[in-house]
Protein backbone atom coordinates (compact mmCIF):
# COMPACT_ATOMS: atom_id res chain seq x y z
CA UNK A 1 0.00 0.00 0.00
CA UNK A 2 1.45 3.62 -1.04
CA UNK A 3 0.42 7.11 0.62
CA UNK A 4 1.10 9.89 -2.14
CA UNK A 5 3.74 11.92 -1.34
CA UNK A 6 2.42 15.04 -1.51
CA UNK A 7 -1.14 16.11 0.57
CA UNK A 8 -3.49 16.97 -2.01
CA UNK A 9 -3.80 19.94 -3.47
CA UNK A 10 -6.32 21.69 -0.95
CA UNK A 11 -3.48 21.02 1.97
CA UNK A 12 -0.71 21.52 0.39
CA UNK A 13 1.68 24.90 1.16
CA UNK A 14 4.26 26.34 -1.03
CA UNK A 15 6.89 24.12 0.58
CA UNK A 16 5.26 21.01 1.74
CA UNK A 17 6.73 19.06 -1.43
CA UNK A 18 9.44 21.41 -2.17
CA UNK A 19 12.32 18.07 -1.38
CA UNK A 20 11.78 14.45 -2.67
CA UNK A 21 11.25 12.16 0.27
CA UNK A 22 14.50 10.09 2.18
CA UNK A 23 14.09 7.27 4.09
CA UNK A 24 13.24 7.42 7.64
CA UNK A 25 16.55 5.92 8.72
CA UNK A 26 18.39 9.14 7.29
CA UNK A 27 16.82 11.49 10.01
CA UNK A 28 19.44 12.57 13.03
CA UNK A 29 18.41 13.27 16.32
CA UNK A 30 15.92 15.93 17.17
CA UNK A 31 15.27 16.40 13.08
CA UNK A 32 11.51 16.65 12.54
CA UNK A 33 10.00 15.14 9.34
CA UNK A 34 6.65 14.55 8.04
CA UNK A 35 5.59 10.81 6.68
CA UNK A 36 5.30 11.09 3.13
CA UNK A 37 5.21 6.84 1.81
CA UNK A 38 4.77 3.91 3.70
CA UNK A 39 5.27 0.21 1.33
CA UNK A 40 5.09 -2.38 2.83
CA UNK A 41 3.15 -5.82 3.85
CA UNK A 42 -0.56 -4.00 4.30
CA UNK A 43 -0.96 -5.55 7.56
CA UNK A 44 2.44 -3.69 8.53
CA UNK A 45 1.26 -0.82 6.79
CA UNK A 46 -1.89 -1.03 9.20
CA UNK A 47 -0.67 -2.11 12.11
CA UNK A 48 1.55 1.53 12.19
CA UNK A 49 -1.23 3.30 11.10
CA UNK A 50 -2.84 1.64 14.11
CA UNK A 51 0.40 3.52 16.41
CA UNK A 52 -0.51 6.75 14.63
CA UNK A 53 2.41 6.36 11.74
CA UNK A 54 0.58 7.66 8.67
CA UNK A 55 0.95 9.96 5.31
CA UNK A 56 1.29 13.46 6.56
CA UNK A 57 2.16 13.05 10.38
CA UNK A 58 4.50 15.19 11.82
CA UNK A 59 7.50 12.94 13.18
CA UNK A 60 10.51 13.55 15.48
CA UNK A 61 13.41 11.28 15.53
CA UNK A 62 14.23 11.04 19.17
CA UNK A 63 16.91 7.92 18.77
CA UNK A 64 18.03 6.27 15.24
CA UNK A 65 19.42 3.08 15.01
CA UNK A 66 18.36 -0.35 14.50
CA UNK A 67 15.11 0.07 17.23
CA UNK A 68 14.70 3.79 16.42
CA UNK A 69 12.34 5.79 18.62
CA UNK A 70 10.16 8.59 17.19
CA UNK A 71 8.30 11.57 18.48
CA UNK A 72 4.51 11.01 17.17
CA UNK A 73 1.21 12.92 18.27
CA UNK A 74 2.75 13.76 22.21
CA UNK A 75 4.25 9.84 22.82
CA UNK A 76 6.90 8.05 21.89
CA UNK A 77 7.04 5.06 19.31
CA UNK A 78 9.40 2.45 18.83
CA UNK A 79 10.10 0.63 15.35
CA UNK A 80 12.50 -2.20 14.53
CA UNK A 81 12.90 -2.09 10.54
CA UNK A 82 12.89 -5.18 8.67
CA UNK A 83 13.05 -5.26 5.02
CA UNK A 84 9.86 -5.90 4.16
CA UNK A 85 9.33 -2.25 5.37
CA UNK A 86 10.04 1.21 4.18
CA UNK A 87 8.83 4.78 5.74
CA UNK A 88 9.88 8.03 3.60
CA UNK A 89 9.57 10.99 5.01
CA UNK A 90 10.20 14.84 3.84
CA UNK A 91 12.48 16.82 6.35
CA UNK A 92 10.91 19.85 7.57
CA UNK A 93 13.23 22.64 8.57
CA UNK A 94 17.39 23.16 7.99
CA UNK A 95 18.05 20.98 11.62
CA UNK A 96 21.33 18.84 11.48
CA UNK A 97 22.62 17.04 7.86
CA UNK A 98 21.03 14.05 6.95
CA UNK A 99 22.59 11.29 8.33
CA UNK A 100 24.88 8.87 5.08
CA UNK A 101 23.23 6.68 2.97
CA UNK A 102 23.50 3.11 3.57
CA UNK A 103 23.12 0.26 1.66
């Protein structure tokens, strides 16, 4: 299942698709994104839609790594990526670089 990654047209501002989407795993610390895509299994896909994770959340990465933790909606979320799973995002504001891409 894909979310579009732009809000449609009635919600979108000037800047809200102004950078292509990164994966989630490239946020640093205390950068602030907003969920653009989510592919995956659709019982995945659902299961972090159930947690709040959806197309046009605001997100905070509070610790990346292989169990990252995010900032969603006033809580705190944990996620273990496995392959079958991918979150893009769009960085919202200059914050620190983008953490490397990895393979």
């Amino acid at each position: 299942m894909l979310a579009p990654c732009c809000p449609p047209p009635s919600d979108r501002s000037p800047s809200s698709c102004s950078r292509p989407p990164i994966p989630l795993t490239r946020l640093r610390p205390g950068q602030s994104a907003i969920v653009r895509q989510i592919h995956g299994r659709p019982e995945d896909v659902h299961r972090l839609e159930e947690f709040g994770l959806r197309d046009g959340v605001p997100i905070e990465m509070f610790r990346p790594g292989a169990t990252c933790i995010l900032r969603l909606r006033g809580g705190k979320v944990c996620l273990r990526p496995n392959g079958s799973l991918e979150i893009l995002v769009a960085p919202t504001g200059e914050g620190a670089p983008l953490a490397p891409e990895t393979e």
